[in-house]
PDB file of N, CA and C in Angstrom:
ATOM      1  N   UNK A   1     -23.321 -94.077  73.773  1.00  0.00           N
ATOM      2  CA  UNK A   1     -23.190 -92.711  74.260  1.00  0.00           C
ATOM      3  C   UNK A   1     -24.224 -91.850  73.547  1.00  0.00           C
ATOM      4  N   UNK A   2     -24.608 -91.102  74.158  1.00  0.00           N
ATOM      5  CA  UNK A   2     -26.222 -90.173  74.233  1.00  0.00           C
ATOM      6  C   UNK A   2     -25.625 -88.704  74.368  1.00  0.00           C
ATOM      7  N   UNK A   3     -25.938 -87.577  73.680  1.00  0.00           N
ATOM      8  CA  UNK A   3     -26.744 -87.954  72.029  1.00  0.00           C
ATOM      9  C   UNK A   3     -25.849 -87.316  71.506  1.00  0.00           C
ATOM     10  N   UNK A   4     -24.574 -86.774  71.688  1.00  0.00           N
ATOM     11  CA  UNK A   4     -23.436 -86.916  70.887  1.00  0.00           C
ATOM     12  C   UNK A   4     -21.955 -86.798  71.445  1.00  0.00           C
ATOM     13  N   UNK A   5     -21.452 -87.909  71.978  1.00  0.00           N
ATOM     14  CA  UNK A   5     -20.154 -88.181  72.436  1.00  0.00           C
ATOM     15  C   UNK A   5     -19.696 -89.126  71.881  1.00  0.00           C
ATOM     16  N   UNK A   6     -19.092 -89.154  70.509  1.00  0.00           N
ATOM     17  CA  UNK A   6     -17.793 -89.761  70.379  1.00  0.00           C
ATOM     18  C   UNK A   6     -16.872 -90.317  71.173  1.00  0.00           C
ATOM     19  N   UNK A   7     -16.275 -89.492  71.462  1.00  0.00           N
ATOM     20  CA  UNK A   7     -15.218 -89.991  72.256  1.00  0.00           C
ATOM     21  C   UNK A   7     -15.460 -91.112  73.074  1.00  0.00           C
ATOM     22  N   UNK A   8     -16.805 -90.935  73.913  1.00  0.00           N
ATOM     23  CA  UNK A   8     -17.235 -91.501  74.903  1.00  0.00           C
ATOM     24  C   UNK A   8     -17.054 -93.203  73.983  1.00  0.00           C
ATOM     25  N   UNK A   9     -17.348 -93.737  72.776  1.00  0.00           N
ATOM     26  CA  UNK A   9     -18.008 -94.880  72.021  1.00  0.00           C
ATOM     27  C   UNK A   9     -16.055 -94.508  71.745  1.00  0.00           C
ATOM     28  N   UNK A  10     -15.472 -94.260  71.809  1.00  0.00           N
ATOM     29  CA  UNK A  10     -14.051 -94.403  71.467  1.00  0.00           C
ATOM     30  C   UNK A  10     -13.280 -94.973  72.360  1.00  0.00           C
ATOM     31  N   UNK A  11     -13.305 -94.426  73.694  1.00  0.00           N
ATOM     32  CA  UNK A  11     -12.874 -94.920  74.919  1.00  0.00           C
ATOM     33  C   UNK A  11     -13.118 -95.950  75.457  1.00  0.00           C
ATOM     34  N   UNK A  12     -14.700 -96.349  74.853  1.00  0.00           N
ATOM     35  CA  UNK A  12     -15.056 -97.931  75.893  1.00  0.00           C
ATOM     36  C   UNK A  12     -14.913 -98.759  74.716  1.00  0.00           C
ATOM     37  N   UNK A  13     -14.084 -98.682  73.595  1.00  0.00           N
ATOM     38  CA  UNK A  13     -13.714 -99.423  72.855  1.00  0.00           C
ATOM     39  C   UNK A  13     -14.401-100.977  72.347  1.00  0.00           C
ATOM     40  N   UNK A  14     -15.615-100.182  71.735  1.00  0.00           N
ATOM     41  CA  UNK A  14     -16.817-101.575  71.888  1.00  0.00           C
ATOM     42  C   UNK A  14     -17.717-101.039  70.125  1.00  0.00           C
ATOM     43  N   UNK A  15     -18.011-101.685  69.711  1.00  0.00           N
ATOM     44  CA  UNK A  15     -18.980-101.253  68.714  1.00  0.00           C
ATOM     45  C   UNK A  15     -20.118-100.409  68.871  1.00  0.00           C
ATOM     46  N   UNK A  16     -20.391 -99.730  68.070  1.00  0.00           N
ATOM     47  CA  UNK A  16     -21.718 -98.912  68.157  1.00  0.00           C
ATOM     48  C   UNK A  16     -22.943 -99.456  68.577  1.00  0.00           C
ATOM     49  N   UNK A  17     -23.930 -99.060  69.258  1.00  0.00           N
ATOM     50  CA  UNK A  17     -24.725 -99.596  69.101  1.00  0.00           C
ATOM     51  C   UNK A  17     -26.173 -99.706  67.923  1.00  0.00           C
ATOM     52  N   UNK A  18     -25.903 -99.157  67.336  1.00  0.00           N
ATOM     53  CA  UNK A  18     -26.246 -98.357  66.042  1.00  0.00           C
ATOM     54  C   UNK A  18     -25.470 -98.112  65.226  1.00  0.00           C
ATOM     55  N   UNK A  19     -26.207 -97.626  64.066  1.00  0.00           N
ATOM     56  CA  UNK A  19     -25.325 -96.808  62.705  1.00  0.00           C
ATOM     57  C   UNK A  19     -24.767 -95.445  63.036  1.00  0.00           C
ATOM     58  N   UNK A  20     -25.583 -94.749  63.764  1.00  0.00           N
ATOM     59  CA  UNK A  20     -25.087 -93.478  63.935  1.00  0.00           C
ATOM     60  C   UNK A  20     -24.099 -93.119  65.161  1.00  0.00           C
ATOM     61  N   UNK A  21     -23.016 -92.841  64.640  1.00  0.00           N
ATOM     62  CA  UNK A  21     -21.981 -92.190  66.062  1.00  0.00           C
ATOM     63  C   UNK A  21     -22.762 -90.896  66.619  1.00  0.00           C
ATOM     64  N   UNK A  22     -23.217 -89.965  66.226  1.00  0.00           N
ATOM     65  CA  UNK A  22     -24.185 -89.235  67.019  1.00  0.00           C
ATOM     66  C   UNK A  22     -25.656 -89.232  67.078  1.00  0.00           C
ATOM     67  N   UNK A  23     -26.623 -89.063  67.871  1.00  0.00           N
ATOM     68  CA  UNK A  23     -27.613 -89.337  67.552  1.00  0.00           C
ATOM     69  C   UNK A  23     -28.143 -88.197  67.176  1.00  0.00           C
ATOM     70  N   UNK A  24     -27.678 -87.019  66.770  1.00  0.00           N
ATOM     71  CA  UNK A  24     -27.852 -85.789  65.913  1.00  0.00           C
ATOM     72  C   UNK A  24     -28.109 -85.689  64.377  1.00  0.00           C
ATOM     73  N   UNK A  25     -27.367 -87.072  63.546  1.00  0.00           N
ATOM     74  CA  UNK A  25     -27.060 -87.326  62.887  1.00  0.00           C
ATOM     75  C   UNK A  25     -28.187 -88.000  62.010  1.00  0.00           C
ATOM     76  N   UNK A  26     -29.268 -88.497  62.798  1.00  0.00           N
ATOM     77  CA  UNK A  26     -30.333 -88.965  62.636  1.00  0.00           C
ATOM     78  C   UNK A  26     -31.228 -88.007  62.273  1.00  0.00           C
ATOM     79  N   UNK A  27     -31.330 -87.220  61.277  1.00  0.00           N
ATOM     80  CA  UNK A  27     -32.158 -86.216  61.347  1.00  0.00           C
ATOM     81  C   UNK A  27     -33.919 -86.457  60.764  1.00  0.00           C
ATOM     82  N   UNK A  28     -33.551 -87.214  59.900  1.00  0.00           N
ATOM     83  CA  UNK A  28     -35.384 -87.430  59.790  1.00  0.00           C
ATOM     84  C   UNK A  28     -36.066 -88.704  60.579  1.00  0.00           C
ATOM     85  N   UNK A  29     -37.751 -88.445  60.958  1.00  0.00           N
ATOM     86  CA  UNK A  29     -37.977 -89.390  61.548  1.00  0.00           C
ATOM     87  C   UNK A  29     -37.679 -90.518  61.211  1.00  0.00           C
ATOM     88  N   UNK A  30     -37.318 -91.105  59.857  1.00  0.00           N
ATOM     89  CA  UNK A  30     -37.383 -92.510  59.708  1.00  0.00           C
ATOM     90  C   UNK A  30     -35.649 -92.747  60.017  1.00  0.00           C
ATOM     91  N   UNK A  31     -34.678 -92.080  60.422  1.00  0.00           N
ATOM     92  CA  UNK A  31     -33.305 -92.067  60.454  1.00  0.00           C
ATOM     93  C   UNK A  31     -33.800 -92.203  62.301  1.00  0.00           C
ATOM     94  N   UNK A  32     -34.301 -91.632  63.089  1.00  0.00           N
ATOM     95  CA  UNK A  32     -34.077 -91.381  63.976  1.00  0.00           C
ATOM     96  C   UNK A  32     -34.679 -92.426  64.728  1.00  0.00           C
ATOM     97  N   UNK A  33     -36.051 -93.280  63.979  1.00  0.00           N
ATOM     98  CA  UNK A  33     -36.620 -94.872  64.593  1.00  0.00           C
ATOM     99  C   UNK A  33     -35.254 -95.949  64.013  1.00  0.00           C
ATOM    100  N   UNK A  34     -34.419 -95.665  62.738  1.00  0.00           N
ATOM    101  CA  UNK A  34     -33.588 -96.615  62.545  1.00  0.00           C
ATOM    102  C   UNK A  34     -32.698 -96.279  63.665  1.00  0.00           C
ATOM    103  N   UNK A  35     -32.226 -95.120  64.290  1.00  0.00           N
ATOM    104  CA  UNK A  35     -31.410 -95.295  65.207  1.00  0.00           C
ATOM    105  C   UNK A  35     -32.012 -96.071  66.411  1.00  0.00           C
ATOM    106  N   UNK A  36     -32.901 -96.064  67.232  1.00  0.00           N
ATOM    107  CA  UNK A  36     -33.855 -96.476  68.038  1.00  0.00           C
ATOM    108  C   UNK A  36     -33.464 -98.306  67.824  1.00  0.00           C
ATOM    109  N   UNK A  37     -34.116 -98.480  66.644  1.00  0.00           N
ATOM    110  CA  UNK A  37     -34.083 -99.709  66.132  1.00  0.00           C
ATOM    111  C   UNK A  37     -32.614-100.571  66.983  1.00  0.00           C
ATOM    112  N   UNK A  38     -31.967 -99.893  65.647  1.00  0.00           N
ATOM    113  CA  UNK A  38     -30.467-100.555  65.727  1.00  0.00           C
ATOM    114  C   UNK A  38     -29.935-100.935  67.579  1.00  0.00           C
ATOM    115  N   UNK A  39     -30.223 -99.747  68.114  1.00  0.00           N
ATOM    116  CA  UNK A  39     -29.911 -99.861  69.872  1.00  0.00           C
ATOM    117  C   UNK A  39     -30.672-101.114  70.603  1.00  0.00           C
ATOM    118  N   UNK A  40     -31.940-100.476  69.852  1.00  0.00           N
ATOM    119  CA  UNK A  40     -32.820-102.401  71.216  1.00  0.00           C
ATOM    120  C   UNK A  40     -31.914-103.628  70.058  1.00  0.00           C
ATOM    121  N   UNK A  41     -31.865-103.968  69.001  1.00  0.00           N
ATOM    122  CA  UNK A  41     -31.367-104.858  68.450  1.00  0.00           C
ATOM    123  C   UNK A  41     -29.693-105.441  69.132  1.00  0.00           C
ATOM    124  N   UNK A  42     -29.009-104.228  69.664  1.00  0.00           N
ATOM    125  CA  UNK A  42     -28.085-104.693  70.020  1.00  0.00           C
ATOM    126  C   UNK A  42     -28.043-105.199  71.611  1.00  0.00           C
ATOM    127  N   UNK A  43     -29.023-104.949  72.063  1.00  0.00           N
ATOM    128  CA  UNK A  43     -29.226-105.646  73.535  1.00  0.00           C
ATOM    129  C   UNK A  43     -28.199-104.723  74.565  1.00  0.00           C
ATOM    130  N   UNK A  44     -28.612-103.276  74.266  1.00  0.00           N
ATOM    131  CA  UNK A  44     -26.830-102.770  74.977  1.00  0.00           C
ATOM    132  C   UNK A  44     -27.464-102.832  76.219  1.00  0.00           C
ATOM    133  N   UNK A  45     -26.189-102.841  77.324  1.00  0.00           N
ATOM    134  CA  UNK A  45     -26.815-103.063  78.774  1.00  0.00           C
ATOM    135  C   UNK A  45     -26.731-101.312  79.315  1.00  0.00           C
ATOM    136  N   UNK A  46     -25.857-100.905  79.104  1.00  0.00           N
ATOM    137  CA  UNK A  46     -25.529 -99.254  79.489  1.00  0.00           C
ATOM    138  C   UNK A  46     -25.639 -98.330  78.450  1.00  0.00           C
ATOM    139  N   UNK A  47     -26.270 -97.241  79.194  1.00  0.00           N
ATOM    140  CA  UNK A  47     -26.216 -96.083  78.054  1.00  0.00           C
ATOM    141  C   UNK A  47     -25.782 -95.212  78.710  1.00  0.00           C
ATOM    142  N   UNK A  48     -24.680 -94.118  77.946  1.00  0.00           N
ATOM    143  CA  UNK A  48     -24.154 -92.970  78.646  1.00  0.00           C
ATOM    144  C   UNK A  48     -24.487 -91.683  78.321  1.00  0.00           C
ATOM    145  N   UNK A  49     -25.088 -91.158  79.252  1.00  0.00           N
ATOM    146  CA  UNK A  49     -26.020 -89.798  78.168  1.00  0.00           C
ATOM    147  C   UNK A  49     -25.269 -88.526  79.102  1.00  0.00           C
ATOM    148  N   UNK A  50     -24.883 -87.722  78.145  1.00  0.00           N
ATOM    149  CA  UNK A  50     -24.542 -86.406  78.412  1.00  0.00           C
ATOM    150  C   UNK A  50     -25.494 -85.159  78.732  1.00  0.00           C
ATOM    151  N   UNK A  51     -25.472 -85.257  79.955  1.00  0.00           N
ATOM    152  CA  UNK A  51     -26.590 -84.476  80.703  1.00  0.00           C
ATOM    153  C   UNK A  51     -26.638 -82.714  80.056  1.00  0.00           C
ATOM    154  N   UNK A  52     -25.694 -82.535  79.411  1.00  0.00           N
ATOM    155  CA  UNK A  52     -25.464 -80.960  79.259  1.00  0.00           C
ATOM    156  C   UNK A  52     -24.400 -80.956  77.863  1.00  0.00           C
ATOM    157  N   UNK A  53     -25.370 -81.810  76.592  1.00  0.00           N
ATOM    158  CA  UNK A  53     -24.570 -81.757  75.638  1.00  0.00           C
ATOM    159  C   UNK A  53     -24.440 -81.110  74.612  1.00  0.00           C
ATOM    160  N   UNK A  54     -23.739 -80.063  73.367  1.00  0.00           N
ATOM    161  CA  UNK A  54     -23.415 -79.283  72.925  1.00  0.00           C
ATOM    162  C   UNK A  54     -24.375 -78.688  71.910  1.00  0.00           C
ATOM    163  N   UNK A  55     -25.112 -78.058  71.978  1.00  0.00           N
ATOM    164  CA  UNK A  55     -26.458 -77.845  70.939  1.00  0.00           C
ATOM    165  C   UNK A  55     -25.592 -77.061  70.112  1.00  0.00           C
ATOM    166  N   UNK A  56     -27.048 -78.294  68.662  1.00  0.00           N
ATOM    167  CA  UNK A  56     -26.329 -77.925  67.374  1.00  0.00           C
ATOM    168  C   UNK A  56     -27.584 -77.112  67.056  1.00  0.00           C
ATOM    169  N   UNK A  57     -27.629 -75.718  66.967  1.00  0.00           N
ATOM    170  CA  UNK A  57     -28.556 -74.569  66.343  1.00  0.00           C
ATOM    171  C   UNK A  57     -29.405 -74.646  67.339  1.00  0.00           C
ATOM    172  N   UNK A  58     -29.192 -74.766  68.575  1.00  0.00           N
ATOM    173  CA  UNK A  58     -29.829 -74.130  69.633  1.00  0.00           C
ATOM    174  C   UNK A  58     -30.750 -75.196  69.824  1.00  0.00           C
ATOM    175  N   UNK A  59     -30.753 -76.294  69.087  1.00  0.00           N
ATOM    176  CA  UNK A  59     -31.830 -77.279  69.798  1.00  0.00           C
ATOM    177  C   UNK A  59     -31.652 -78.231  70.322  1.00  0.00           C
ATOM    178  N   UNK A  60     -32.274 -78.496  71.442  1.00  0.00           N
ATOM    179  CA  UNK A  60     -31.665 -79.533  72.636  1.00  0.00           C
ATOM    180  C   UNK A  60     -32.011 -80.861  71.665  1.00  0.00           C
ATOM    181  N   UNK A  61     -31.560 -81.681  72.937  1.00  0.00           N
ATOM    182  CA  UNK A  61     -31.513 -82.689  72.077  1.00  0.00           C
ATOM    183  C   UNK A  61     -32.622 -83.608  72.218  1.00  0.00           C
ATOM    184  N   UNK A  62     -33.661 -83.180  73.309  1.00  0.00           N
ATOM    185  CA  UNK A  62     -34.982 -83.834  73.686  1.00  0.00           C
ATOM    186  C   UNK A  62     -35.915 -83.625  72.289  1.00  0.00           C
ATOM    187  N   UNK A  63     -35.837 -82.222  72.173  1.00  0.00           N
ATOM    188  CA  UNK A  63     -36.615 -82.079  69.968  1.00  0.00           C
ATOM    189  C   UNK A  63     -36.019 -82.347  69.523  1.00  0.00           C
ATOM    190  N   UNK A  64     -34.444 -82.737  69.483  1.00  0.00           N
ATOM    191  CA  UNK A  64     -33.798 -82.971  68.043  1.00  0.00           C
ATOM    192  C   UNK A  64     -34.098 -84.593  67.807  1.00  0.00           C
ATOM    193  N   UNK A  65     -34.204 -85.069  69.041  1.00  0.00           N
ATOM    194  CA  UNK A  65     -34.620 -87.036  68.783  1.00  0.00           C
ATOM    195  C   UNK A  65     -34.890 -87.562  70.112  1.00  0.00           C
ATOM    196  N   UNK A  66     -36.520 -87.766  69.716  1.00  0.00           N
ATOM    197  CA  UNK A  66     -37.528 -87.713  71.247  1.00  0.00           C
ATOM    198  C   UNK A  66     -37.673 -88.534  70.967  1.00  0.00           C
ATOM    199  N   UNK A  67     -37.392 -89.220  69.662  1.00  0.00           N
ATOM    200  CA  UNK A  67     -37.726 -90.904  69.778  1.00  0.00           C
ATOM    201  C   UNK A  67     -36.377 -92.197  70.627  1.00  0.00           C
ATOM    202  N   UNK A  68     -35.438 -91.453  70.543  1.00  0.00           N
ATOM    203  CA  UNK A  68     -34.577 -91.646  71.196  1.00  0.00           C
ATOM    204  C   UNK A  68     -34.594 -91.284  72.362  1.00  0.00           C
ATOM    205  N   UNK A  69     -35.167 -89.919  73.291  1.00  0.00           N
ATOM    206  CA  UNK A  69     -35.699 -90.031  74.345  1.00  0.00           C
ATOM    207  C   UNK A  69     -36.279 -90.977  75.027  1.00  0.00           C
ATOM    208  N   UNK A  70     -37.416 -90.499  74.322  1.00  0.00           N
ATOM    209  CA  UNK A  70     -38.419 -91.980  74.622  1.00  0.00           C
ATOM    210  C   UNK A  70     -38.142 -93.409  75.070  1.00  0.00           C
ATOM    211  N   UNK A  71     -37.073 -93.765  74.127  1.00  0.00           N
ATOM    212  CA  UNK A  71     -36.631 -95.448  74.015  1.00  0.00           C
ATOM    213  C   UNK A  71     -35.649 -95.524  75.286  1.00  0.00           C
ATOM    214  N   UNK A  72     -34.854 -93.954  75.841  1.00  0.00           N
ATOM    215  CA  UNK A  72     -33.530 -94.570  76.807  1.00  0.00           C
ATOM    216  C   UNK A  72     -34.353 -94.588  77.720  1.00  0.00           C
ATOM    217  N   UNK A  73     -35.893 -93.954  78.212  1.00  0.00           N
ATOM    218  CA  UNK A  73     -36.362 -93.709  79.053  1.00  0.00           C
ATOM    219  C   UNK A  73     -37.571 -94.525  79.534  1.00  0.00           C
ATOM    220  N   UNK A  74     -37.819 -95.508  78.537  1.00  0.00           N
ATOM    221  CA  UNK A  74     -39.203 -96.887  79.135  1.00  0.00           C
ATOM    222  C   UNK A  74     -37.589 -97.476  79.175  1.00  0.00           C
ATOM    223  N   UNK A  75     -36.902 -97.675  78.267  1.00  0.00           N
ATOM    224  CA  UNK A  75     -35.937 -98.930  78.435  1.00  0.00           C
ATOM    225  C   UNK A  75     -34.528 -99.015  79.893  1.00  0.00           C
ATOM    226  N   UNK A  76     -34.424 -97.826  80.036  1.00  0.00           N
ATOM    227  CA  UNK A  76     -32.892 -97.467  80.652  1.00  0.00           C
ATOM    228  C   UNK A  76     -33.420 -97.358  82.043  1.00  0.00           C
ATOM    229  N   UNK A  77     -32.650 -97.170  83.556  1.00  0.00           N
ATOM    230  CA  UNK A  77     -33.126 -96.707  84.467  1.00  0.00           C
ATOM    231  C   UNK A  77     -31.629 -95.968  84.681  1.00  0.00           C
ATOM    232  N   UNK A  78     -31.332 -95.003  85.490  1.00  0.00           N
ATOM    233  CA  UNK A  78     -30.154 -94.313  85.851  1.00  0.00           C
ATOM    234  C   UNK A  78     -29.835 -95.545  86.812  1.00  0.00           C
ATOM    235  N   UNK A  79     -28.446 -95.501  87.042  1.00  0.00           N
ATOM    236  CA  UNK A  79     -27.341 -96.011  87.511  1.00  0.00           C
ATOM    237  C   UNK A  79     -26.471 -95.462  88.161  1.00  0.00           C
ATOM    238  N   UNK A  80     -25.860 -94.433  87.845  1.00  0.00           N
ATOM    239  CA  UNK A  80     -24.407 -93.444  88.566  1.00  0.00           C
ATOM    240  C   UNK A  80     -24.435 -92.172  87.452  1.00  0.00           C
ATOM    241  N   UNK A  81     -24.164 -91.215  88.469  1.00  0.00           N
ATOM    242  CA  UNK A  81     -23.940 -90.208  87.688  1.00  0.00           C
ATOM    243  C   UNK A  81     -21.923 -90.068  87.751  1.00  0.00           C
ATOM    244  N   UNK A  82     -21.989 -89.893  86.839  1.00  0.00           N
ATOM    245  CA  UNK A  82     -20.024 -89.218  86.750  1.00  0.00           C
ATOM    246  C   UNK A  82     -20.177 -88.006  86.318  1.00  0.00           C
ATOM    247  N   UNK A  83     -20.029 -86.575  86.965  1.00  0.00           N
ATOM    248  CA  UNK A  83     -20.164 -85.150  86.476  1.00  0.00           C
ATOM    249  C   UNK A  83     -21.076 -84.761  85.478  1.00  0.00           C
ATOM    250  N   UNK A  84     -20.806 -84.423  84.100  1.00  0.00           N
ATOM    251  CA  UNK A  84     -22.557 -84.688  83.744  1.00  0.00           C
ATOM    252  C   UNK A  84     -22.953 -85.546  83.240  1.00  0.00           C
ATOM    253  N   UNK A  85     -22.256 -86.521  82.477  1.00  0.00           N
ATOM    254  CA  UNK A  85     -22.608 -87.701  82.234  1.00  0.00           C
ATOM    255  C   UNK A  85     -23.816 -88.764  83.433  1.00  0.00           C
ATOM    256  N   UNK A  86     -24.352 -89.790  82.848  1.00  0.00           N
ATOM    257  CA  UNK A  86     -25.525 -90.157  83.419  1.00  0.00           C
ATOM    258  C   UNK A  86     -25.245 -91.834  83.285  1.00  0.00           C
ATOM    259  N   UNK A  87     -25.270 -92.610  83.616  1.00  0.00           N
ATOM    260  CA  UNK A  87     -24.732 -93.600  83.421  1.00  0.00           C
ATOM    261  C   UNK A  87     -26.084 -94.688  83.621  1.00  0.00           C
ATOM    262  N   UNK A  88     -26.957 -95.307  82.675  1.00  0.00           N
ATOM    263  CA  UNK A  88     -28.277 -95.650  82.343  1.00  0.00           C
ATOM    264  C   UNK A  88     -28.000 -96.973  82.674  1.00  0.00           C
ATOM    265  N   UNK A  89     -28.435 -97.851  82.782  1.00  0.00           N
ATOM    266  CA  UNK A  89     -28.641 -99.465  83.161  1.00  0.00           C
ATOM    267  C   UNK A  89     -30.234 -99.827  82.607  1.00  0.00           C
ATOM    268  N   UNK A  90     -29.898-101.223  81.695  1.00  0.00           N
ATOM    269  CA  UNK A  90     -31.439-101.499  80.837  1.00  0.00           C
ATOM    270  C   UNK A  90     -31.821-101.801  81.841  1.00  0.00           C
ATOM    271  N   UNK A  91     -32.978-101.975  81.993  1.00  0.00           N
ATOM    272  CA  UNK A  91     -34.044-102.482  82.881  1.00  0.00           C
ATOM    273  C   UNK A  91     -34.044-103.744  82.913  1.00  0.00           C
ATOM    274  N   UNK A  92     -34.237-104.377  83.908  1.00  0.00           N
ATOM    275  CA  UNK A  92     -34.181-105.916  84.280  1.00  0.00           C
ATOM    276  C   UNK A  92     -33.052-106.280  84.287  1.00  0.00           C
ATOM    277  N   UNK A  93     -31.687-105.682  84.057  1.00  0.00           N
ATOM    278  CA  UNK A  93     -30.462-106.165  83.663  1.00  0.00           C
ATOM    279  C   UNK A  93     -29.690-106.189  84.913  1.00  0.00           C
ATOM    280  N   UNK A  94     -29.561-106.950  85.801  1.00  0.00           N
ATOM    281  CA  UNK A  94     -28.465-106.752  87.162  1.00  0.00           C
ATOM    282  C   UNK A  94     -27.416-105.695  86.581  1.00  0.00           C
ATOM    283  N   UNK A  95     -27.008-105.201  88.174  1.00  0.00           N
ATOM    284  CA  UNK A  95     -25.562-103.856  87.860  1.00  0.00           C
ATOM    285  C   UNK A  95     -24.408-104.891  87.535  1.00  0.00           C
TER     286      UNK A  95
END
């Protein structure tokens, strides 16, 4: 779950895919490639990104971790939207 829903990583009752439960949390660049990291390492097939999620000091979350941008966006393709949630599928990965 993208880039900060809890709940969301609570509900589908599965391990993180990473260290960080938010990806807010990642605040310096080298925190924010270990988050990156940790995600391709786990081979996740779905990512759930919150299209309209709660800014912390007014900064979205595209500057707060564009390296994480970056990575859902060569790696992920959209799938289904559910209200604002976004529902990502890795690439090459059948639905």
């Amino acid at each position: 779950a993208f880039p900060n829903e809890p709940m969301v990583n609570f509900l589908a009752d599965r391990p993180l895919a990473g260290r960080y439960p938010l990806a807010l949390f990642a605040v310096t660049r080298e925190q924010r490639e270990d988050l990156v990291r940790g995600v391709d390492r786990s081979h996740a097939r779905l990512a759930v990104v919150n299209r309209k999620p709660t800014l912390v000091d007014d900064i979205p979350s595209r500057v707060a971790v564009p390296e994480a941008w970056e990575y859902l966006e060569t790696h992920f393709v959209p799938e289904r939207e559910i209200g604002r949630f976004l529902v990502m599928r890795r690439r090459g990965m059948s639905p």
